[in-house]
C-alpha atoms as a PDB file:
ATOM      1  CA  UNK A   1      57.625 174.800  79.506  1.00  0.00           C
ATOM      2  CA  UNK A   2      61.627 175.420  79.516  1.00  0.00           C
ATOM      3  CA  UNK A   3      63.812 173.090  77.287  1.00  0.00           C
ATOM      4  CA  UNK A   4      65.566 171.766  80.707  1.00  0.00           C
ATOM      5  CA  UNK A   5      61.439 170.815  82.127  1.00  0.00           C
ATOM      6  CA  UNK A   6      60.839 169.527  78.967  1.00  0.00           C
ATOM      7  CA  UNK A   7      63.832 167.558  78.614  1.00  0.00           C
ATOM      8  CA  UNK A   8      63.444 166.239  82.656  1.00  0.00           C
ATOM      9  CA  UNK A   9      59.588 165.578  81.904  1.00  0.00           C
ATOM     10  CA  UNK A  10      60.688 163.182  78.433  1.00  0.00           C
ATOM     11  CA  UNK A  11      63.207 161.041  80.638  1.00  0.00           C
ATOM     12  CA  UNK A  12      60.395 160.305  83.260  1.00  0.00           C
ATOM     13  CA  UNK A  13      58.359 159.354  80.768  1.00  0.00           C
ATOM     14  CA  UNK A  14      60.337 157.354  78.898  1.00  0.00           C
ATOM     15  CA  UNK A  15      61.625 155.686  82.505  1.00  0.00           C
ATOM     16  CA  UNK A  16      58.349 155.047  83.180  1.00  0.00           C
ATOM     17  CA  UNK A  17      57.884 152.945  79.725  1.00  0.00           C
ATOM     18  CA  UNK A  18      60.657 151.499  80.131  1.00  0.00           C
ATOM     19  CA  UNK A  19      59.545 149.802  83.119  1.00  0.00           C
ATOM     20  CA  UNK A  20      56.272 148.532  81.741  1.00  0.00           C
ATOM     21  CA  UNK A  21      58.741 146.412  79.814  1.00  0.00           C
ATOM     22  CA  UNK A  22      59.711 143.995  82.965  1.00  0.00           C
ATOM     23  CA  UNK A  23      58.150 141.351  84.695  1.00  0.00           C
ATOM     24  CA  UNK A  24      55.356 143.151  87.473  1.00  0.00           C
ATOM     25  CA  UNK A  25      55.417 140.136  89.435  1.00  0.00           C
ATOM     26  CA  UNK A  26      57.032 136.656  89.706  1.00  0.00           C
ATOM     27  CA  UNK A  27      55.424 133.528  88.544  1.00  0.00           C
ATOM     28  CA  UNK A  28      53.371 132.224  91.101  1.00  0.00           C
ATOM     29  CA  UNK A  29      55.816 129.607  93.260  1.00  0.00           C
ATOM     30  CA  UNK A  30      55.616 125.571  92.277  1.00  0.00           C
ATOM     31  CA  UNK A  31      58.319 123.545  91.085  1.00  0.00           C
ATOM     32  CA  UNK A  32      60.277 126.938  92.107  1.00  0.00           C
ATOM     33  CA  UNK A  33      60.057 130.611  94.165  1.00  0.00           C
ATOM     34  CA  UNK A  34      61.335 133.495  91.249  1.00  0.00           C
ATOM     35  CA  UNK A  35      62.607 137.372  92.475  1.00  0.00           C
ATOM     36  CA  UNK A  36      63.987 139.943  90.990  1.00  0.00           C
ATOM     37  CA  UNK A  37      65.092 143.383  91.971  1.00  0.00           C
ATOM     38  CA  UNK A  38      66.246 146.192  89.910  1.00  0.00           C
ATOM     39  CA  UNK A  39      68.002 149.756  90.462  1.00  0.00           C
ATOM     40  CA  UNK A  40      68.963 151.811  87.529  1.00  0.00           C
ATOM     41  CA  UNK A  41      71.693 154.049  88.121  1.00  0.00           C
ATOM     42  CA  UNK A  42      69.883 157.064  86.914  1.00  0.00           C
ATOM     43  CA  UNK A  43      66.210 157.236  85.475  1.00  0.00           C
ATOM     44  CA  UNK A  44      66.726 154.723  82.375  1.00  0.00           C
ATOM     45  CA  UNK A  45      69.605 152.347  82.192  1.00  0.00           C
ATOM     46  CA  UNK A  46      70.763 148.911  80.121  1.00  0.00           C
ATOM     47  CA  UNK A  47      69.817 145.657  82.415  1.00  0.00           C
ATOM     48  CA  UNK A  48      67.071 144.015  80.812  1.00  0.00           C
ATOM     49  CA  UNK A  49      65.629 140.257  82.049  1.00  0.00           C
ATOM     50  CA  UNK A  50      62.007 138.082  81.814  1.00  0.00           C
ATOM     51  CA  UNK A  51      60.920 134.884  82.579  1.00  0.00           C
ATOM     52  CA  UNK A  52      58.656 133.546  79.618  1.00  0.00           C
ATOM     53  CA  UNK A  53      56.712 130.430  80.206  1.00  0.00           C
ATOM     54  CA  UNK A  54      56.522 129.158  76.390  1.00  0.00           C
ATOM     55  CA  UNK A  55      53.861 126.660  74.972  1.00  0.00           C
ATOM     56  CA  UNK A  56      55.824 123.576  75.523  1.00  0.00           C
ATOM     57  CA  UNK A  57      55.801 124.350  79.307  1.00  0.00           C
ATOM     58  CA  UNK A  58      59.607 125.332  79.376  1.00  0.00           C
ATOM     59  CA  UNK A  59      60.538 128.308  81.393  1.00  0.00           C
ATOM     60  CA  UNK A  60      62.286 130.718  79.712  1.00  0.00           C
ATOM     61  CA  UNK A  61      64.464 133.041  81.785  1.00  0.00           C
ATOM     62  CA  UNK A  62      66.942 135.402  80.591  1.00  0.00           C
ATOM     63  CA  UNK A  63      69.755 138.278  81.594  1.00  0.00           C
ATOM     64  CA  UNK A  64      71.499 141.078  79.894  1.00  0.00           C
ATOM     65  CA  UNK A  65      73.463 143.991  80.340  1.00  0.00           C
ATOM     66  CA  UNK A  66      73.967 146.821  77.184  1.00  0.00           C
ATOM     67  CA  UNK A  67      76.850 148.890  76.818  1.00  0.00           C
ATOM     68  CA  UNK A  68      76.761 151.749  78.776  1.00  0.00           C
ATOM     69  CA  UNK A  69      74.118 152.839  80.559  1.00  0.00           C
ATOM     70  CA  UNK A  70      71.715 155.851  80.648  1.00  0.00           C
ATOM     71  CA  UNK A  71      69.643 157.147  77.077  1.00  0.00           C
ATOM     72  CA  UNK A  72      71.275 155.317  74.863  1.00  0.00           C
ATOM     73  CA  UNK A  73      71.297 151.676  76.986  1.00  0.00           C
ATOM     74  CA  UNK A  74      67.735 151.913  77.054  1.00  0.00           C
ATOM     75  CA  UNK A  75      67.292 152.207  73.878  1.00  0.00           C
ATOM     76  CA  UNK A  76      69.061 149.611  72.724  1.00  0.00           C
ATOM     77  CA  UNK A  77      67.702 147.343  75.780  1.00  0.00           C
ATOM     78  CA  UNK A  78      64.348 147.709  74.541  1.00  0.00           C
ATOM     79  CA  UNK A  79      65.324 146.964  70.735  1.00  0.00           C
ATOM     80  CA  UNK A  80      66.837 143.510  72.162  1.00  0.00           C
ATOM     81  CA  UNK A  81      64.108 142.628  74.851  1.00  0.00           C
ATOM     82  CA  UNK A  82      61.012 143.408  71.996  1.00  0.00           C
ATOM     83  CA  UNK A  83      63.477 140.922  69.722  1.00  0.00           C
ATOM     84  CA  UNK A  84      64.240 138.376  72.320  1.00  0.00           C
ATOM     85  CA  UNK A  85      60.064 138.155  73.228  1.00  0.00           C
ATOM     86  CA  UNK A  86      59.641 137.885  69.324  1.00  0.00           C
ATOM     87  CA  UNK A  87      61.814 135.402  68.818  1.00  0.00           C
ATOM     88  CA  UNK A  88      60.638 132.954  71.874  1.00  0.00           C
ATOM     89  CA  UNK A  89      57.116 133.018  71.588  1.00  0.00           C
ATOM     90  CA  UNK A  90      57.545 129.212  70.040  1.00  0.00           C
ATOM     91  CA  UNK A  91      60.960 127.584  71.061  1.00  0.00           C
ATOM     92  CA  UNK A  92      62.711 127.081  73.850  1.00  0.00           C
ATOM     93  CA  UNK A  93      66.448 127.595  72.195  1.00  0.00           C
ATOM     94  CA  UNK A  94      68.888 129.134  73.972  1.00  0.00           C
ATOM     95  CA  UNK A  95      71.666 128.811  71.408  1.00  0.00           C
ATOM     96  CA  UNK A  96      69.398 129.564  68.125  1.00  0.00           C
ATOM     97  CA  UNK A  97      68.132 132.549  70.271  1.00  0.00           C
ATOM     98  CA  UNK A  98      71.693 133.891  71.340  1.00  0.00           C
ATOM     99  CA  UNK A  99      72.580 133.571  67.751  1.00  0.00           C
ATOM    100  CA  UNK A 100      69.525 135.442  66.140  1.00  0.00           C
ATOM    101  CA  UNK A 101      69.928 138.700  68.651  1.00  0.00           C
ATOM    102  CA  UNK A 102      73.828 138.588  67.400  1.00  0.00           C
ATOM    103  CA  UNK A 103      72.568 139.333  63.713  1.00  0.00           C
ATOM    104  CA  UNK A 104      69.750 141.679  65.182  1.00  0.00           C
ATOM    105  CA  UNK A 105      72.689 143.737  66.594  1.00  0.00           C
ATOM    106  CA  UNK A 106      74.929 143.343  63.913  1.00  0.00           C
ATOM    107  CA  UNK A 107      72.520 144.734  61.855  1.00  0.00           C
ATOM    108  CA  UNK A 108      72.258 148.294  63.310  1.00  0.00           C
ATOM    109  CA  UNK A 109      76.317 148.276  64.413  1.00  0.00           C
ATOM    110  CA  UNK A 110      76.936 147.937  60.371  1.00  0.00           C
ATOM    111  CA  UNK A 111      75.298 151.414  59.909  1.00  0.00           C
ATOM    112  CA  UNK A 112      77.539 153.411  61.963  1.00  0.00           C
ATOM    113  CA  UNK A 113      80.838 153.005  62.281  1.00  0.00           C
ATOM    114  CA  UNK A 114      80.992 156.161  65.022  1.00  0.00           C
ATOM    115  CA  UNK A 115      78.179 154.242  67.375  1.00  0.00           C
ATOM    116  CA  UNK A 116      78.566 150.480  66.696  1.00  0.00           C
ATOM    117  CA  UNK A 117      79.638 149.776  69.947  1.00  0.00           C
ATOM    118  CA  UNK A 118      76.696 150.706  72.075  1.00  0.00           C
ATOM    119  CA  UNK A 119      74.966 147.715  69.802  1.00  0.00           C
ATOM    120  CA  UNK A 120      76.727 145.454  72.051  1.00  0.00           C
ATOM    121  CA  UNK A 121      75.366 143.472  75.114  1.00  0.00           C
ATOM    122  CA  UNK A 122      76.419 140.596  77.367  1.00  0.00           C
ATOM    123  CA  UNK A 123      73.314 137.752  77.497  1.00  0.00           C
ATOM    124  CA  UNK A 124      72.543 134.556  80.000  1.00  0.00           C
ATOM    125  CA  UNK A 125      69.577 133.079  78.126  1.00  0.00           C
ATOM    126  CA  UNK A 126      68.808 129.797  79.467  1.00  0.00           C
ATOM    127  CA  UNK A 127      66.043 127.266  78.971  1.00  0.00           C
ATOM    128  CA  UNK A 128      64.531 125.350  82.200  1.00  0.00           C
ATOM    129  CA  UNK A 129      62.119 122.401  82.200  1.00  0.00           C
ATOM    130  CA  UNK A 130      59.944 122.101  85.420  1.00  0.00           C
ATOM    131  CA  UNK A 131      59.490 118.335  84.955  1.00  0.00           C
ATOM    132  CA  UNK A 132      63.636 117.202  84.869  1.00  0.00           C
ATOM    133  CA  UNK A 133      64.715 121.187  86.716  1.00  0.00           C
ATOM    134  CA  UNK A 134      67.041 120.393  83.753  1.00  0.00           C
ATOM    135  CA  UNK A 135      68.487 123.700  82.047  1.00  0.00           C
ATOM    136  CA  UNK A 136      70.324 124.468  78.816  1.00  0.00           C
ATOM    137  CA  UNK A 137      71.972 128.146  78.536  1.00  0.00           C
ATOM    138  CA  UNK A 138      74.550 130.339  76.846  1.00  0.00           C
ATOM    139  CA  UNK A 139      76.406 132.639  78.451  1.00  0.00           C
ATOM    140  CA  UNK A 140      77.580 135.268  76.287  1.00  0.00           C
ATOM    141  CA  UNK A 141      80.246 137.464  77.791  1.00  0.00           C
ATOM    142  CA  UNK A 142      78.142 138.066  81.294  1.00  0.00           C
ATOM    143  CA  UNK A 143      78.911 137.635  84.461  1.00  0.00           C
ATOM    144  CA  UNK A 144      78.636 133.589  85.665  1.00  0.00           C
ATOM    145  CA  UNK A 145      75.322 133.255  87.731  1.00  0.00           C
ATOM    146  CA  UNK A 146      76.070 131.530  90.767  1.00  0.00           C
ATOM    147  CA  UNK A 147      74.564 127.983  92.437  1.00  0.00           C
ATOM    148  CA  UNK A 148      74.209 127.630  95.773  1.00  0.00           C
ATOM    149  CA  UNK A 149      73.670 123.755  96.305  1.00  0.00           C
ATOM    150  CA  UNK A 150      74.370 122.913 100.374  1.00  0.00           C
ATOM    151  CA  UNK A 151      77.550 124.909 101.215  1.00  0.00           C
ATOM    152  CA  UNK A 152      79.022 125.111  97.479  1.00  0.00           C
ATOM    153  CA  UNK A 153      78.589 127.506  95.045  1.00  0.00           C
ATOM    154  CA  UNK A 154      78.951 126.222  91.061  1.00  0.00           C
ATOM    155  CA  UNK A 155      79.803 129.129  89.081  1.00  0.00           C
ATOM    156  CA  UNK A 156      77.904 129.287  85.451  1.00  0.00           C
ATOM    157  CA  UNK A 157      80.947 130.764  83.098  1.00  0.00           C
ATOM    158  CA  UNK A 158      80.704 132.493  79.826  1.00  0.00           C
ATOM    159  CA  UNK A 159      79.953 130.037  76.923  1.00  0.00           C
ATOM    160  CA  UNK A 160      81.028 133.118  74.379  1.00  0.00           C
ATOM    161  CA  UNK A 161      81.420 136.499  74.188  1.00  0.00           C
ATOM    162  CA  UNK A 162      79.453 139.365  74.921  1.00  0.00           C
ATOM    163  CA  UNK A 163      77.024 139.713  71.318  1.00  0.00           C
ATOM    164  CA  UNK A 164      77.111 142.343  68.598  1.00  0.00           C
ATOM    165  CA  UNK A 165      80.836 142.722  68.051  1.00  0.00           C
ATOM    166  CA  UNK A 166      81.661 139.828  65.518  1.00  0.00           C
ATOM    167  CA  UNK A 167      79.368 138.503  62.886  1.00  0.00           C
ATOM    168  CA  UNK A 168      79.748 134.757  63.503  1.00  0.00           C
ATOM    169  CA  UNK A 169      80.848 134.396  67.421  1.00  0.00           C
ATOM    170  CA  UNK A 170      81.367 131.183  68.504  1.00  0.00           C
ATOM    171  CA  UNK A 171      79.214 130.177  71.555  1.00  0.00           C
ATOM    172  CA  UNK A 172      77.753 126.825  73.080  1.00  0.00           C
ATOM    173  CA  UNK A 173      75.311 125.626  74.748  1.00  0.00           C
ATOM    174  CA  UNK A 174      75.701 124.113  77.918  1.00  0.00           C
ATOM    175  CA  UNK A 175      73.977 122.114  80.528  1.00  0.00           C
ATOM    176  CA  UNK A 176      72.851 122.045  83.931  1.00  0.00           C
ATOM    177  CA  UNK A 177      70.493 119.668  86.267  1.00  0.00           C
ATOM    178  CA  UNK A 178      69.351 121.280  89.460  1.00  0.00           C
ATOM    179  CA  UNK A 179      68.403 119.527  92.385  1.00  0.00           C
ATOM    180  CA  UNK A 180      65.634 120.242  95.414  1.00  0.00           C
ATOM    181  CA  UNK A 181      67.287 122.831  97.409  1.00  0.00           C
ATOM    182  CA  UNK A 182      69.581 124.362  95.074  1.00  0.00           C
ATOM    183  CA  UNK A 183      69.476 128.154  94.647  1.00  0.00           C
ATOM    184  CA  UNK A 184      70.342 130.308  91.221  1.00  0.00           C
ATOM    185  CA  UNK A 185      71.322 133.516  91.429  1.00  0.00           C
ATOM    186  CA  UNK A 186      71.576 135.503  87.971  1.00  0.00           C
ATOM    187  CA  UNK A 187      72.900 139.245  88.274  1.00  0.00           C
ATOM    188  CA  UNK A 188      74.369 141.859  86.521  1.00  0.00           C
ATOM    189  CA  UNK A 189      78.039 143.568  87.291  1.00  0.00           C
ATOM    190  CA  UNK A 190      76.248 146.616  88.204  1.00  0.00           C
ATOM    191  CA  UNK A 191      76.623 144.876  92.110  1.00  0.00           C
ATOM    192  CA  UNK A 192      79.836 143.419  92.028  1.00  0.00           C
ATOM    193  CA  UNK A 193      81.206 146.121  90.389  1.00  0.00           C
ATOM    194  CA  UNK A 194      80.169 148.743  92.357  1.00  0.00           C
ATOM    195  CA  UNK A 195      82.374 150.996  94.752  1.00  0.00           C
ATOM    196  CA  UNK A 196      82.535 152.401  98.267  1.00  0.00           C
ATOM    197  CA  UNK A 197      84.602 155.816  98.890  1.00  0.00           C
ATOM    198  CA  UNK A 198      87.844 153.981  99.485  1.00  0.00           C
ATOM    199  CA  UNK A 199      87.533 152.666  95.893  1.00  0.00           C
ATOM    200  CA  UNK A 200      86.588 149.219  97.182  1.00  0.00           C
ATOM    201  CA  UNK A 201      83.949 146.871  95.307  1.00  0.00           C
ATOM    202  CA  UNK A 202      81.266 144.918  96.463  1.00  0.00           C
ATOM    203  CA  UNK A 203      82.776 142.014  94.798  1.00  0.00           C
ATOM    204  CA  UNK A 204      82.200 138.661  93.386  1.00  0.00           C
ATOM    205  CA  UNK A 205      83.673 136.941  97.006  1.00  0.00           C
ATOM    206  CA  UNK A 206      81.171 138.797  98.818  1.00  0.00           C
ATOM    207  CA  UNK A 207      78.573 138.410  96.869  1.00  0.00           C
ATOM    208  CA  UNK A 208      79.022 134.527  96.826  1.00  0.00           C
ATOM    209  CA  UNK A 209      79.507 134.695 100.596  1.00  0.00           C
ATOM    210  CA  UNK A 210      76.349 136.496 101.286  1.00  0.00           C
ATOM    211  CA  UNK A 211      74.466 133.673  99.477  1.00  0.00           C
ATOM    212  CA  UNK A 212      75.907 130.725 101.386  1.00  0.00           C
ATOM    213  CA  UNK A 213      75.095 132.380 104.878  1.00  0.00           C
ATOM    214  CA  UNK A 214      71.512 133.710 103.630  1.00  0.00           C
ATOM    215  CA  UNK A 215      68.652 130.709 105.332  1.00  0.00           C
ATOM    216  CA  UNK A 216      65.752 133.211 104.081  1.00  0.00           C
ATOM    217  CA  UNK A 217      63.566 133.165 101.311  1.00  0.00           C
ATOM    218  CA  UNK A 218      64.145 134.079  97.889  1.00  0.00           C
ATOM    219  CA  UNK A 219      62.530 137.838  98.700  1.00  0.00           C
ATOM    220  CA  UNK A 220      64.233 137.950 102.071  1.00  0.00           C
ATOM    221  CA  UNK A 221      67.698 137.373  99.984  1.00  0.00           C
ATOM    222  CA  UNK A 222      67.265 140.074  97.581  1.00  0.00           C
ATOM    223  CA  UNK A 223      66.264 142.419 100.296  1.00  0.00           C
ATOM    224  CA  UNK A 224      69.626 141.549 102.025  1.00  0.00           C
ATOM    225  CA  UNK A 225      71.646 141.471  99.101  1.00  0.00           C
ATOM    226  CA  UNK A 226      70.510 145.267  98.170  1.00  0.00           C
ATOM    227  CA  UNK A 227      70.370 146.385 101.787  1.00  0.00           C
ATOM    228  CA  UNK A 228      74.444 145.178 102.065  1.00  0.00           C
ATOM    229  CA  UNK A 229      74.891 147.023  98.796  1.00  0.00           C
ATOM    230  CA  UNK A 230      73.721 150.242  99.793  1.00  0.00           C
ATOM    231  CA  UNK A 231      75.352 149.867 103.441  1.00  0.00           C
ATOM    232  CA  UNK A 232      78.953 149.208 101.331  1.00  0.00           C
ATOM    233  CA  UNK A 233      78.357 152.132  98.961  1.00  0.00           C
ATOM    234  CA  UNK A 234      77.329 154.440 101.470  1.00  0.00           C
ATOM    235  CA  UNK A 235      77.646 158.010 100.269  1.00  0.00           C
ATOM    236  CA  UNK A 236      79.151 157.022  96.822  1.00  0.00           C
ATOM    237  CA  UNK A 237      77.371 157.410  93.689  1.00  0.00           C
ATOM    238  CA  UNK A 238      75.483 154.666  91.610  1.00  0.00           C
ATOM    239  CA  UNK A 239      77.174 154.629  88.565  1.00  0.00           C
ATOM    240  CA  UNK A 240      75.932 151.503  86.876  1.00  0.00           C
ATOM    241  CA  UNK A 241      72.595 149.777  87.014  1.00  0.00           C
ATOM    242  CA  UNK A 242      71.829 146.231  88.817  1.00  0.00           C
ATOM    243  CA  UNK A 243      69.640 143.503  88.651  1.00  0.00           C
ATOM    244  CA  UNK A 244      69.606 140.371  90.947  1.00  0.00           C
ATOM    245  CA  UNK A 245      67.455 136.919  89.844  1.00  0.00           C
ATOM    246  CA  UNK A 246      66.752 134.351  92.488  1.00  0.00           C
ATOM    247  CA  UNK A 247      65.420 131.291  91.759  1.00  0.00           C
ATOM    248  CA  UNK A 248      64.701 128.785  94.677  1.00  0.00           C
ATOM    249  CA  UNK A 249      63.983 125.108  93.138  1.00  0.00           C
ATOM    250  CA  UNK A 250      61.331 122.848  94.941  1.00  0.00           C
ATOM    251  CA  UNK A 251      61.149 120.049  92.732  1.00  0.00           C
ATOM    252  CA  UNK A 252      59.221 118.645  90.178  1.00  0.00           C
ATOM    253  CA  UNK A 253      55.347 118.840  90.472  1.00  0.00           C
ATOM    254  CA  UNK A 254      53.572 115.517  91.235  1.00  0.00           C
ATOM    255  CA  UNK A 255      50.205 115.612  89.100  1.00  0.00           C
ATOM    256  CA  UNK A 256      47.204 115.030  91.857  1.00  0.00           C
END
């Protein structure tokens, strides 16, 4: 086999791993409808999300985006995601959680002063309870998820910056109550950010537009969202990955 088939052969493979690491399916609908939809710029790429349902019944969902994108993304994506699914199997706690993968990063970065940065990644980790549709999360350096509730969107902004650049960051925790109705979208800049041939991006206006006007499902959405994407981009290249999380909330459950 020739170095170049070799080489081609070891990225498929290791693409293919990769996604054995995400979510198969969504959680089967209740107190709320999950979807998410992924496109890697080329064969492996940096995006990296779950939803967890942990032992006290909380719902664990999170969103990240490494440095960079491509070999060296997914390497470090799958060093965080084994670490985040470590470090949750007990506790829903968005800010201890946040904190820990900080060190975890910091940790490598220290050895080399020539790659530190690509130990760097922004993180929505949040924390929802089916019973209240109450949710703690810290947002560190990524784009703000969006709400739709009625005809308003309530943005979700950064809470700190993006983790493994400073040894003690500050962040917080913050808080948010959902109602019947609302929807959350979590996604990665891969879609706002991306280009047409004119230089034009998708942006973060269309993007919020696209969700007010949507009346379909959660599924339906995504489909829209990434069939807009690809009409806007048209011939252009991908050059970064994306990853769109819709969460429809039905309410609490009512025990029979």
């Amino acid at each position: 086999m020739k170095k170049v088939d070799a080489l081609s052969h070891d990225i498929d493979l290791a693409s293919e791993v990769q996604q054995l690491l995400f979510p198969k399916g969504s959680p089967v609908c209740g107190w709320s409808c999950i979807g998410v939809k992924n496109r890697m710029a080329t064969g492996l790429g940096g995006d990296y999300f779950e939803f967890i349902t942990l032992p006290d019944d909380c719902m664990a969902v999170f969103l990240g985006d490494v440095t960079g994108h491509g070999m060296a993304a997914s390497v470090v994506m799958s060093l965080i995601y084994g670490y985040i699914h470590h470090s949750t199997r007990e506790k829903c706690a968005p800010l201890e959680t946040i904190l820990e993968v900080n060190r975890f990063l910091r940790s490598f970065a220290r050895r080399s002063e020539e790659y530190d940065y690509f130990f760097s990644s922004s993180l929505f980790f949040s924390a929802i309870d089916p019973d209240s549709m109450g949710m703690h999360y810290v947002n560190a350096g990524h784009v703000a998820p969006m709400v739709r509730r009625g005809d308003q969107i309530h943005s979700l902004k950064t809470t700190g910056i993006p983790l493994g650049f400073f040894e003690d960051p500050e962040m917080e925790m913050r808080s948010f109550a959902f109602e019947k109705g609302d929807r959350l979208l979590l996604y990665t800049d891969g879609i706002t950010e991306a280009s047409n041939d004119n230089g034009d991006v998708f942006g973060e206006e269309r993007l919020s537009g696209l969700l007010l006007a949507h009346d379909g499902d959660h599924l339906e959405f995504l489909e829209e969202l990434y069939a807009d994407l690809r009409a806007f981009q048209g011939a252009a290249p991908v050059t970064d990955d994306s990853t769109a999380i819709v969460i429809d909330f039905h309410g609490a459950l009512i025990p029979s």
